[in-house]
N, C-alpha and C. Protein backbone atom coordinates (compact mmCIF):
# COMPACT_ATOMS: atom_id res chain seq x y z
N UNK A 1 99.05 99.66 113.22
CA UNK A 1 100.29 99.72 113.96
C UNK A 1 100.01 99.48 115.44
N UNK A 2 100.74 98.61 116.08
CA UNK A 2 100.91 98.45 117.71
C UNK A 2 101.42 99.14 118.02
N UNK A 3 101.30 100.38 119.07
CA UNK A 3 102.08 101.24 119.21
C UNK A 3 102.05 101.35 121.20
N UNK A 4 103.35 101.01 121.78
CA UNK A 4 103.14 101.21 123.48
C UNK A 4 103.60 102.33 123.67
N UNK A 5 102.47 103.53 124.31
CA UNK A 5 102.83 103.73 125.32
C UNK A 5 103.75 103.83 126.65
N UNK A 6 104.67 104.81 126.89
CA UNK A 6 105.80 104.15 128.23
C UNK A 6 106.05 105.66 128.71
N UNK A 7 106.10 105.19 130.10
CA UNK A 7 106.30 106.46 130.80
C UNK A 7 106.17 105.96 132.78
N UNK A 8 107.15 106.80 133.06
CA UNK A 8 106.22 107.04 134.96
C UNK A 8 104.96 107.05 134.61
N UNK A 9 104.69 107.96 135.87
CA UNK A 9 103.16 108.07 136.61
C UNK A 9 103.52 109.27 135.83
N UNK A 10 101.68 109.61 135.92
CA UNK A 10 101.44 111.33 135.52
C UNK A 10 102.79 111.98 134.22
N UNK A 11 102.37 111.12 133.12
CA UNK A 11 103.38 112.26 131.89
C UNK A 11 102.53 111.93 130.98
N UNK A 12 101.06 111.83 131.06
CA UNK A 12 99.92 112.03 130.11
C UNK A 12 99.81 111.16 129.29
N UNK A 13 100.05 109.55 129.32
CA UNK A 13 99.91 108.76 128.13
C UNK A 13 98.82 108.31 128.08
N UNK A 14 97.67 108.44 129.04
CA UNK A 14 96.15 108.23 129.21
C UNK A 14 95.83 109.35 128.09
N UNK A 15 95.62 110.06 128.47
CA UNK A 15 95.21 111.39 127.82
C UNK A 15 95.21 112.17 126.34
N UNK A 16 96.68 111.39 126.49
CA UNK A 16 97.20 110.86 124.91
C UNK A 16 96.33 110.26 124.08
N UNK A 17 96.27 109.09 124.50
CA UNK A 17 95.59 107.76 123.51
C UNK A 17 94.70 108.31 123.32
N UNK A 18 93.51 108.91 124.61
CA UNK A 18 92.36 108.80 124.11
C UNK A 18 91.91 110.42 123.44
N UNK A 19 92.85 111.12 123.33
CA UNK A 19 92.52 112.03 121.94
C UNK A 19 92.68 111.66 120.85
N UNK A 20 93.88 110.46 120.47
CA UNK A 20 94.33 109.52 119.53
C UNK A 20 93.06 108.91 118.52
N UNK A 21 92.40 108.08 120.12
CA UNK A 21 91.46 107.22 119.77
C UNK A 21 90.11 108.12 118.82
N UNK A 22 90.24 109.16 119.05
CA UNK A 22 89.00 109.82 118.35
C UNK A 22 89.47 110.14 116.85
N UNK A 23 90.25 110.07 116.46
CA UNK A 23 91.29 110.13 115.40
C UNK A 23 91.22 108.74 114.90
N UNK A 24 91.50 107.45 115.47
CA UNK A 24 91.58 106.21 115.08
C UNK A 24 90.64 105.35 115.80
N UNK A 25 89.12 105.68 115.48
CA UNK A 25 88.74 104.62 116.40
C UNK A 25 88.54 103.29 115.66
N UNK A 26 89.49 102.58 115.03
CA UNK A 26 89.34 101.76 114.74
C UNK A 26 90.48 100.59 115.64
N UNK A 27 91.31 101.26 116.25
CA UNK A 27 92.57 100.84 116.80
C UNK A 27 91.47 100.42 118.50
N UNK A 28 92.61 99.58 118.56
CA UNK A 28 91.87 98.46 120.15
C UNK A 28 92.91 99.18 121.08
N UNK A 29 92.25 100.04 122.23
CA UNK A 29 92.48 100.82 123.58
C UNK A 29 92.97 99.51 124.44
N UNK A 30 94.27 99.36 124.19
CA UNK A 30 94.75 98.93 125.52
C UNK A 30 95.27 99.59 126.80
N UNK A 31 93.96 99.82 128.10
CA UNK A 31 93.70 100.74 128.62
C UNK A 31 95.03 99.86 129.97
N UNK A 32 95.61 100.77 130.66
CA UNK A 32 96.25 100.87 131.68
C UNK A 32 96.24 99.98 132.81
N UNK A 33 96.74 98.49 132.47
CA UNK A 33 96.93 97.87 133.71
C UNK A 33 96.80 97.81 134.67
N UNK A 34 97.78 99.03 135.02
CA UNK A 34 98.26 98.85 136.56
C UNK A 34 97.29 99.94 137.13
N UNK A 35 96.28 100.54 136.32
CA UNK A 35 95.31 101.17 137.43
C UNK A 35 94.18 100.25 136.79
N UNK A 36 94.12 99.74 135.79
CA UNK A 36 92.46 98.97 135.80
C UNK A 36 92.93 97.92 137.05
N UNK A 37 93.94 97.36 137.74
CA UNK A 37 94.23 96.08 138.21
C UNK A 37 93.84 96.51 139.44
N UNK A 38 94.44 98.08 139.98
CA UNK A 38 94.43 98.24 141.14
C UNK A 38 92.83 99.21 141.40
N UNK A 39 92.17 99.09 140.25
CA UNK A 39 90.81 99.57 140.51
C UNK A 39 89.64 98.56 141.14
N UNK A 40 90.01 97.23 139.78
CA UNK A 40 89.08 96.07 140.08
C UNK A 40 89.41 95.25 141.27
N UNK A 41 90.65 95.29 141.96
CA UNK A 41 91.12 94.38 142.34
C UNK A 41 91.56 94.83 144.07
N UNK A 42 91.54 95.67 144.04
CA UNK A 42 91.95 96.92 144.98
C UNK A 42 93.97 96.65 145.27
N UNK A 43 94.23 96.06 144.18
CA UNK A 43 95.79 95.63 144.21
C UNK A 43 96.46 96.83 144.51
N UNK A 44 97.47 96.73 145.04
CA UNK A 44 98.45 98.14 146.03
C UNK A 44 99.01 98.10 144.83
N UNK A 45 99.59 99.18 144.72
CA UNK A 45 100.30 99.81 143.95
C UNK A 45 101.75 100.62 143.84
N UNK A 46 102.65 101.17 143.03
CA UNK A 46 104.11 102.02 143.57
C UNK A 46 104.29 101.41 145.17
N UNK A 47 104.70 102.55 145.71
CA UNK A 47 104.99 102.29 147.25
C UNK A 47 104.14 102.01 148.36
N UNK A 48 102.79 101.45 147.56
CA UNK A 48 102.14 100.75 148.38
C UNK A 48 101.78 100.13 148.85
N UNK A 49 102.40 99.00 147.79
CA UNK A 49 102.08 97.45 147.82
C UNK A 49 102.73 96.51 149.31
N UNK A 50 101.86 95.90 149.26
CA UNK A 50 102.41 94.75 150.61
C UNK A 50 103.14 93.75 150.31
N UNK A 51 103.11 92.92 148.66
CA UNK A 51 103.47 92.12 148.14
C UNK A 51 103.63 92.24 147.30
N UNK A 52 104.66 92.93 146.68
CA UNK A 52 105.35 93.26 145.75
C UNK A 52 105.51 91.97 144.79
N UNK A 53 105.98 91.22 144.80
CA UNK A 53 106.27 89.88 144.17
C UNK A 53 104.49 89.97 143.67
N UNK A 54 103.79 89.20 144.44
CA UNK A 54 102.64 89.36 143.82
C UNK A 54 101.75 90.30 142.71
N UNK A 55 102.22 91.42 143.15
CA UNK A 55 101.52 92.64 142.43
C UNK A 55 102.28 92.80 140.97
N UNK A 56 103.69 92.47 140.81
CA UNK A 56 104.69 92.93 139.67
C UNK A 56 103.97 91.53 138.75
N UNK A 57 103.85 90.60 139.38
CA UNK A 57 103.62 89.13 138.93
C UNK A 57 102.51 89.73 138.10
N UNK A 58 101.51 89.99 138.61
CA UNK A 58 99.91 90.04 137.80
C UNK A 58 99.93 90.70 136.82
N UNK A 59 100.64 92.12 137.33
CA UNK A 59 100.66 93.09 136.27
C UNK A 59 101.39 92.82 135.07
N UNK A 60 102.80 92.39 135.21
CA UNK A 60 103.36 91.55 133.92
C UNK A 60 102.56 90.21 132.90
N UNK A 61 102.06 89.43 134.08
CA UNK A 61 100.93 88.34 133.09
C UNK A 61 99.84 89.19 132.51
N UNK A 62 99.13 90.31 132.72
CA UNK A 62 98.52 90.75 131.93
C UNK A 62 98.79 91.59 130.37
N UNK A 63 100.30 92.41 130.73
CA UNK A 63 101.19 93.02 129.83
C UNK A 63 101.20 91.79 128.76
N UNK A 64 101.22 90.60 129.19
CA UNK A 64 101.81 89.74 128.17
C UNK A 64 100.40 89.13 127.72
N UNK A 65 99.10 89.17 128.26
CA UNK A 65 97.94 88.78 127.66
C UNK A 65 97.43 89.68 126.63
N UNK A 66 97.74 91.06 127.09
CA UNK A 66 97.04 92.27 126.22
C UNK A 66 98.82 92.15 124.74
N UNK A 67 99.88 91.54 124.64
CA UNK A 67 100.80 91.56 123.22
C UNK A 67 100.21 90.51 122.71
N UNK A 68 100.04 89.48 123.54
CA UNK A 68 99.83 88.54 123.20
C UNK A 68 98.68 88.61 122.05
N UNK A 69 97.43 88.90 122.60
CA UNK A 69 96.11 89.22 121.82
C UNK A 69 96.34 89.87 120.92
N UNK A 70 96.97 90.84 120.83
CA UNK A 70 96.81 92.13 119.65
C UNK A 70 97.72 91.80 118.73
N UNK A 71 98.62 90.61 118.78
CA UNK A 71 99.52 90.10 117.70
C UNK A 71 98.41 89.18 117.23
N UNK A 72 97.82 88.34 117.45
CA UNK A 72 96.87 87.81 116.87
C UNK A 72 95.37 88.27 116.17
N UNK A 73 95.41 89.81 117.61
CA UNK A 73 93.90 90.05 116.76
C UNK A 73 93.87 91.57 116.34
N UNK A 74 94.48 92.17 116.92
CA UNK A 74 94.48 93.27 116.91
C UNK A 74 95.48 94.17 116.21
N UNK A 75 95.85 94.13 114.96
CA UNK A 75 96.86 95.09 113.95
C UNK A 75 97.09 96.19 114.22
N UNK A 76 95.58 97.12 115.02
CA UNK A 76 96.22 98.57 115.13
C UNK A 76 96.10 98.59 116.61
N UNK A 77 96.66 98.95 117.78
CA UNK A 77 96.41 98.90 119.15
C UNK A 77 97.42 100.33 119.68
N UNK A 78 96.63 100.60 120.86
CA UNK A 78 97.25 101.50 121.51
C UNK A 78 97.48 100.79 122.60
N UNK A 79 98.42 100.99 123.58
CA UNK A 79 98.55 100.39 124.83
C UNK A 79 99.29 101.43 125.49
N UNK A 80 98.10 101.78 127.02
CA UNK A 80 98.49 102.63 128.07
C UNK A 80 99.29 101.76 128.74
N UNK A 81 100.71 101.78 128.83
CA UNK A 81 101.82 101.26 129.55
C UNK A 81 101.90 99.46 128.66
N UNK A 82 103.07 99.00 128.77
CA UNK A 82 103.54 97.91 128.21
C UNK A 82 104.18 97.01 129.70
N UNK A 83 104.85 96.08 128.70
CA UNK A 83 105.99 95.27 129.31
C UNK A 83 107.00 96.07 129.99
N UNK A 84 107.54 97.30 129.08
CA UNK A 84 108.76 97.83 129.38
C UNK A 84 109.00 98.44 130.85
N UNK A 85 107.34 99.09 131.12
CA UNK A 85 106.97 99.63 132.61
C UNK A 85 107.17 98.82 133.68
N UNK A 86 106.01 97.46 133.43
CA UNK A 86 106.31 96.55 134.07
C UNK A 86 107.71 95.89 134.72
N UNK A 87 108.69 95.84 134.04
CA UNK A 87 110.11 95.83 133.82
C UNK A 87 111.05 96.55 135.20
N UNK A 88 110.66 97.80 134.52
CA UNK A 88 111.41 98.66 134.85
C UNK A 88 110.89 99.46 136.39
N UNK A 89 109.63 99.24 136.50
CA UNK A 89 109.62 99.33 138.18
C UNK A 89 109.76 97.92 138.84
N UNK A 90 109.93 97.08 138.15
CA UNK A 90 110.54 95.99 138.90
C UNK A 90 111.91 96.03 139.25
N UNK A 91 112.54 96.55 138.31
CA UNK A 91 114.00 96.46 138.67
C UNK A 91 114.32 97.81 139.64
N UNK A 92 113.26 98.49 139.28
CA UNK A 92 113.41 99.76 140.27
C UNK A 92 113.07 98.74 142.01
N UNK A 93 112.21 98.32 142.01
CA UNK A 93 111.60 97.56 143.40
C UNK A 93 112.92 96.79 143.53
N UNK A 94 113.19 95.67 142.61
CA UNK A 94 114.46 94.81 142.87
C UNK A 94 115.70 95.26 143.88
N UNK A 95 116.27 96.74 142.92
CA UNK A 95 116.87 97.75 143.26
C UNK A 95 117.04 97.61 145.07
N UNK A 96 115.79 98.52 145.14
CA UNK A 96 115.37 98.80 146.93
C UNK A 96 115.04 97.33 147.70
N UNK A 97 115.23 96.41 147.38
CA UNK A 97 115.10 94.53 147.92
C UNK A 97 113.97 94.77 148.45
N UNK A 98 112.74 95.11 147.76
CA UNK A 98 111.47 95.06 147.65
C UNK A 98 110.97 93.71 146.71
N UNK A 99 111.70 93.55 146.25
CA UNK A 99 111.15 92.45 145.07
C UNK A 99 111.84 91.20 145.55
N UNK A 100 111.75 90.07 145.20
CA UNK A 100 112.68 89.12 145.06
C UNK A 100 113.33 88.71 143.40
N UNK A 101 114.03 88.43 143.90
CA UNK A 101 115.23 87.73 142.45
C UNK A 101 114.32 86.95 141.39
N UNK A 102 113.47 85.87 141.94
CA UNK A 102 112.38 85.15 140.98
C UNK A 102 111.43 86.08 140.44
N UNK A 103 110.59 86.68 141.27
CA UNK A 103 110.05 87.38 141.13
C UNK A 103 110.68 88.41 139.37
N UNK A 104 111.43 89.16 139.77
CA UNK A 104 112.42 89.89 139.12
C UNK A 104 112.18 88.98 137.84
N UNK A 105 113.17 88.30 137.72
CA UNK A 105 113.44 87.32 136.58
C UNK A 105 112.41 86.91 135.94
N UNK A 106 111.21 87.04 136.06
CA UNK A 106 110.20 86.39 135.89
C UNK A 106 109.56 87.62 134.74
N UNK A 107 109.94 88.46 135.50
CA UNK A 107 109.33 89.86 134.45
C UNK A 107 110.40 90.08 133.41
N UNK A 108 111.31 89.91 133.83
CA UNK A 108 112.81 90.00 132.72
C UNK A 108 112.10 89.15 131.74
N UNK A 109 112.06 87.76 131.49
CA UNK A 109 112.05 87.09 131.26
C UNK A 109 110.56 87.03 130.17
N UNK A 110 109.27 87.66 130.70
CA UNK A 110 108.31 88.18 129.84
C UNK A 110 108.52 89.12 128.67
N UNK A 111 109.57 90.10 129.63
CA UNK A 111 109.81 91.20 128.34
C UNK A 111 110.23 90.71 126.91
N UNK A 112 111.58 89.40 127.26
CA UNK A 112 112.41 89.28 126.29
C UNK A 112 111.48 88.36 125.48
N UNK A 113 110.30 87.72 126.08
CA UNK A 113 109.13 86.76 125.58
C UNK A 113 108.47 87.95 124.12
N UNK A 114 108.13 88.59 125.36
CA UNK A 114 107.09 89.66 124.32
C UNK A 114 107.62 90.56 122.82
N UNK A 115 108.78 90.52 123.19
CA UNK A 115 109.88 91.35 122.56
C UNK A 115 110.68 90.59 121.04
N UNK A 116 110.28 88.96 121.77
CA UNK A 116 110.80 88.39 120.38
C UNK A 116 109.67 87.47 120.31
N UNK A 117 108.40 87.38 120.74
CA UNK A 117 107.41 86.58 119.53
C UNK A 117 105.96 87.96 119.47
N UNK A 118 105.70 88.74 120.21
CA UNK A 118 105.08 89.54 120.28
C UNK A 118 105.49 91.25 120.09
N UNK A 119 106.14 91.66 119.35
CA UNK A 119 106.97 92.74 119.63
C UNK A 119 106.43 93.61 118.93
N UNK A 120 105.79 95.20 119.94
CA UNK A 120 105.32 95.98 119.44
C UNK A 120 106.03 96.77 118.32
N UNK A 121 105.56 97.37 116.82
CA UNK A 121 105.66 98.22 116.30
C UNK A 121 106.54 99.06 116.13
N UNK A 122 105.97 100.16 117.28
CA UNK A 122 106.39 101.21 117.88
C UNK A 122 105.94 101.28 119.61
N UNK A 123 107.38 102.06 120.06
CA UNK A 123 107.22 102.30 121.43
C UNK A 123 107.47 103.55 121.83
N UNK A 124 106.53 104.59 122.39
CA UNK A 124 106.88 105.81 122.67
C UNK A 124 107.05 106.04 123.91
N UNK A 125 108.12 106.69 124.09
CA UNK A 125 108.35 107.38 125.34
C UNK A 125 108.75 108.07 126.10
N UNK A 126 107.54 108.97 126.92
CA UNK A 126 107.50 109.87 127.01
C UNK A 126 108.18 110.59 128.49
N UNK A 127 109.05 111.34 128.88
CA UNK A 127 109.79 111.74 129.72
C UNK A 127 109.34 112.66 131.27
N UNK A 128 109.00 112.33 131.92
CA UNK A 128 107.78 113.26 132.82
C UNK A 128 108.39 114.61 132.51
N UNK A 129 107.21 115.50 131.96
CA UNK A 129 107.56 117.03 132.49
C UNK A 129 106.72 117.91 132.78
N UNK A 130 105.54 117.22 133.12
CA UNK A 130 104.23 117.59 133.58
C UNK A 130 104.06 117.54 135.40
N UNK A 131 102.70 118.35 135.56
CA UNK A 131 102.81 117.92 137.28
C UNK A 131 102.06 116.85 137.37
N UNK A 132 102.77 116.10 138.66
CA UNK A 132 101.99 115.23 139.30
C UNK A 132 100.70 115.43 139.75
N UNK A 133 99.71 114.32 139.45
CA UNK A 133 98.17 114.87 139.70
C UNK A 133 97.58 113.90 140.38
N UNK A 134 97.22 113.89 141.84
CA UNK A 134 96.34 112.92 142.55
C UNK A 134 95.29 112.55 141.61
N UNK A 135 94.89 111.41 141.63
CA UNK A 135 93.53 110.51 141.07
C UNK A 135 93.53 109.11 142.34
N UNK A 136 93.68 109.27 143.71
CA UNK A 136 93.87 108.25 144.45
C UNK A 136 94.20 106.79 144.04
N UNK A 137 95.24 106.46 142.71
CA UNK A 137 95.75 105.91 142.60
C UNK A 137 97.39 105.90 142.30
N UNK A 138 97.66 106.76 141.33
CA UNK A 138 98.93 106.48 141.20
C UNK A 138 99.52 107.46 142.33
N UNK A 139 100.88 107.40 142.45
CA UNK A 139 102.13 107.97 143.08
C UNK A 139 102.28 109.65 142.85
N UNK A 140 102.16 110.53 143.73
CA UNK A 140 102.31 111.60 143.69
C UNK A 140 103.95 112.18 144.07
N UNK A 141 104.69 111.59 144.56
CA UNK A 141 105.67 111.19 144.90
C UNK A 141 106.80 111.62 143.57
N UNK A 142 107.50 113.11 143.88
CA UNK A 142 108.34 113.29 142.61
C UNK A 142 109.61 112.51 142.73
N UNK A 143 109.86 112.31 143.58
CA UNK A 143 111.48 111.60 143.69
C UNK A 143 111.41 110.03 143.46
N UNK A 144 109.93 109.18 143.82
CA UNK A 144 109.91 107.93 143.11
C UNK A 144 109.48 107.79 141.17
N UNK A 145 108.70 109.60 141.36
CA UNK A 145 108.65 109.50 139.55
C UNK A 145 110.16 109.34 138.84
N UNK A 146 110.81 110.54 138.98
CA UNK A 146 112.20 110.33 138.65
C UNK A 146 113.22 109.42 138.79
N UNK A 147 112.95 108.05 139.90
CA UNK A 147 113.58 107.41 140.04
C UNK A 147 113.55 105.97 139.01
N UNK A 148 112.21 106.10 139.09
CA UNK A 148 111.19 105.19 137.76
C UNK A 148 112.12 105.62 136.43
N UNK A 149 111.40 106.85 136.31
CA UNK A 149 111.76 107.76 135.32
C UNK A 149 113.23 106.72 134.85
N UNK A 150 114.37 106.77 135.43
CA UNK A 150 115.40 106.88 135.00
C UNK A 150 115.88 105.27 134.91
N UNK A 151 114.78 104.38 135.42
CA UNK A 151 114.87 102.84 134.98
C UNK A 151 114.32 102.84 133.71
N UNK A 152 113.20 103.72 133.23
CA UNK A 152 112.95 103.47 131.83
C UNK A 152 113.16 103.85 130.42
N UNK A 153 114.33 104.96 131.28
CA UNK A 153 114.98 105.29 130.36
C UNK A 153 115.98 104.17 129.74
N UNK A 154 116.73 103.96 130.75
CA UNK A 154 117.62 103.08 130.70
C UNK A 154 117.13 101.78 129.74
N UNK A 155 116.19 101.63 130.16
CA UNK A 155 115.34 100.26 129.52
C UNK A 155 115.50 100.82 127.82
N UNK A 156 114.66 101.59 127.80
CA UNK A 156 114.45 102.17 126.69
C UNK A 156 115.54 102.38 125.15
N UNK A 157 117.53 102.79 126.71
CA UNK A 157 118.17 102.75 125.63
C UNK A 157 118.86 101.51 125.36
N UNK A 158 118.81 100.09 126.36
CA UNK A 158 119.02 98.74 125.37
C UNK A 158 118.17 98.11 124.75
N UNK A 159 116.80 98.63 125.22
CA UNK A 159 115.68 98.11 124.18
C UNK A 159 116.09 98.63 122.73
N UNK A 160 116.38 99.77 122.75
CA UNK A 160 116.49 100.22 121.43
C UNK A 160 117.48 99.67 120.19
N UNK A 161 118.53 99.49 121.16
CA UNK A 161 119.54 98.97 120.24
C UNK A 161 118.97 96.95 120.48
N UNK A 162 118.71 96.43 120.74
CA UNK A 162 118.72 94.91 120.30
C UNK A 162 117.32 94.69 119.57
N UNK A 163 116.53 95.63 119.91
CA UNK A 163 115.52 95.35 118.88
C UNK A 163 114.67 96.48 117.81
N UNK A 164 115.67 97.33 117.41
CA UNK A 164 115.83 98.33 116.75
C UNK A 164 115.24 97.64 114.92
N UNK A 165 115.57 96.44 114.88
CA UNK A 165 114.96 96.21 113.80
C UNK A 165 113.60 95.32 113.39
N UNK A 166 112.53 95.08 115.21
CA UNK A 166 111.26 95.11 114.44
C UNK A 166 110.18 95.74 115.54
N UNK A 167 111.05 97.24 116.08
CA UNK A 167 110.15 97.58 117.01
C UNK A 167 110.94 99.10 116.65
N UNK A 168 110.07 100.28 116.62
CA UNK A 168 110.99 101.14 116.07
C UNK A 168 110.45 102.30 117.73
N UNK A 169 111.33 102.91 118.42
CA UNK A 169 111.35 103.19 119.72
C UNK A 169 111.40 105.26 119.31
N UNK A 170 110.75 105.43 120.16
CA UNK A 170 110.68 107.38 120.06
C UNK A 170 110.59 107.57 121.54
N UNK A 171 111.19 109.07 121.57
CA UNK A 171 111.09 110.08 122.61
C UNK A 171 110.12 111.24 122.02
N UNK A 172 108.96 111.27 123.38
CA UNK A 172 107.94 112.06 122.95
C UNK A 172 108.73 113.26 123.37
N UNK A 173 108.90 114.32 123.25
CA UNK A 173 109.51 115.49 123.80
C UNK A 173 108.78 116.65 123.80
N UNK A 174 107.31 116.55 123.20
CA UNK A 174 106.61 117.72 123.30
C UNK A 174 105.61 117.79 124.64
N UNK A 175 105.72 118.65 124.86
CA UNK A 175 104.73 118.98 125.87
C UNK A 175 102.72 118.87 126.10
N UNK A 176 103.01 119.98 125.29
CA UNK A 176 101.19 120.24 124.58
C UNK A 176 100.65 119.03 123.81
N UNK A 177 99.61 118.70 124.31
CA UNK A 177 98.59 118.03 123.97
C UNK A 177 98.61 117.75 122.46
N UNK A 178 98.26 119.02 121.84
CA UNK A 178 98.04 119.23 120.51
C UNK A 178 99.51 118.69 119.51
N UNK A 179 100.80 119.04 120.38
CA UNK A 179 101.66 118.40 119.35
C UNK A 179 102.06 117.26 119.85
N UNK A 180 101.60 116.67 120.91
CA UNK A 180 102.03 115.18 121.01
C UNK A 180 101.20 114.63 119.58
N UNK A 181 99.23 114.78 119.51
CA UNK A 181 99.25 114.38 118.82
C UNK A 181 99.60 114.18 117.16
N UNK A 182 100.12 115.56 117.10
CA UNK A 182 100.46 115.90 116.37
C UNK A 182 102.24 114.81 115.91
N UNK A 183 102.92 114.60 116.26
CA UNK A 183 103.69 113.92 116.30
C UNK A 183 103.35 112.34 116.52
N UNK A 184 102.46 111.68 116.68
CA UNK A 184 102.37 110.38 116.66
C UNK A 184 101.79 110.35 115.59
N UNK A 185 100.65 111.00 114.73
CA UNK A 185 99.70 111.29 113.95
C UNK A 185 101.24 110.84 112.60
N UNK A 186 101.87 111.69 112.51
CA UNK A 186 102.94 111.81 111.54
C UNK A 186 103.77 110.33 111.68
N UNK A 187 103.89 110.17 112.92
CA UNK A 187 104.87 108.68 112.84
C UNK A 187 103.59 107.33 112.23
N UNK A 188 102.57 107.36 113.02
CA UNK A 188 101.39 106.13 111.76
C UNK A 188 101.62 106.47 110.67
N UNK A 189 101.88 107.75 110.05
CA UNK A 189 101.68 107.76 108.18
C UNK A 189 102.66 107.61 107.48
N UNK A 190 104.30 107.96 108.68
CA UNK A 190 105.28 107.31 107.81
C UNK A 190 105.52 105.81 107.49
């Protein structure tokens, strides 16, 4: 099963997978974009970026290299953050005329790519209700989590309905560690 990952900053979908992964290590770790990008690359990030257009750009062409691959090679995959993220802090950036319109469209335009020749599985996602935790990359920032937050929700509820029949979409709602996995564990076996 392809299964994404979706969430803000800091609501544990790192942390997730890789208790997952000890459970399934047969499944391919599609590890976190937008901090492997802004690790290797020293690419800005949330409200840090200088070039927004640029930064949404990369991070989406990679979203679409890592569906891309795992529809061809990879049957069981985890993926720390998707397309849908990508997306949805774009339109959050768009929003604040941080982004440009091409720019914008350009990620629109991947999703609906990925969504109808690459289209994950399952998509979980999970609602921040954890604290924010410095790692000198992501956003500590509660009022841009929630603001995120509430683009991916949104995403989440027309994703659900137009492609409800080959991508099947969840709300993680547990808190604890133990029953997140506990609840994804149960959705692979149904």
């Amino acid at each position: 099963m392809r299964m994404a990952f979706v969430g803000a900053q800091c609501v544990g979908k790192t942390t997730l997978i890789k208790a997952l992964l000890t459970m399934y290590p047969n499944y391919k770790f599609y590890d976190e974009v937008v901090r492997k990008l802004s690790k290797a690359s020293k690419l800005p990030i949330n409200e840090h970026a200088e070039d927004y257009d640029a930064t949404q750009t990369i991070i989406t062409n990679a979203h679409l290299t890592n569906a891309a691959e795992s529809a061809y090679i990879h049957s069981n995959a985890f993926f720390d953050r998707c397309i849908i993220d990508s997306d949805s802090y774009g339109k959050y950036l768009y929003q604040k005329n941080k982004m440009s319109s091409e720019a914008f469209r350009y990620t629109e335009m991947v999703l609906l790519l990925i969504f109808n020749y690459f289209p994950y599985e399952a998509v979980i996602y999970i609602p921040p209700k954890l604290d924010l935790v410095e790692d000198g990359v992501r956003d500590t920032n509660y009022d841009f989590q929630s603001a995120v937050d509430s683009v991916i929700a949104q995403n989440i509820e027309v994703l659900s309905h137009q492609y409800d029949s080959v991508t099947k979409f969840y709300i993680l709602e547990s808190q604890e560690l133990t029953e997140r996995v506990t609840e994804i564990k149960n959705l692979i076996t149904q």
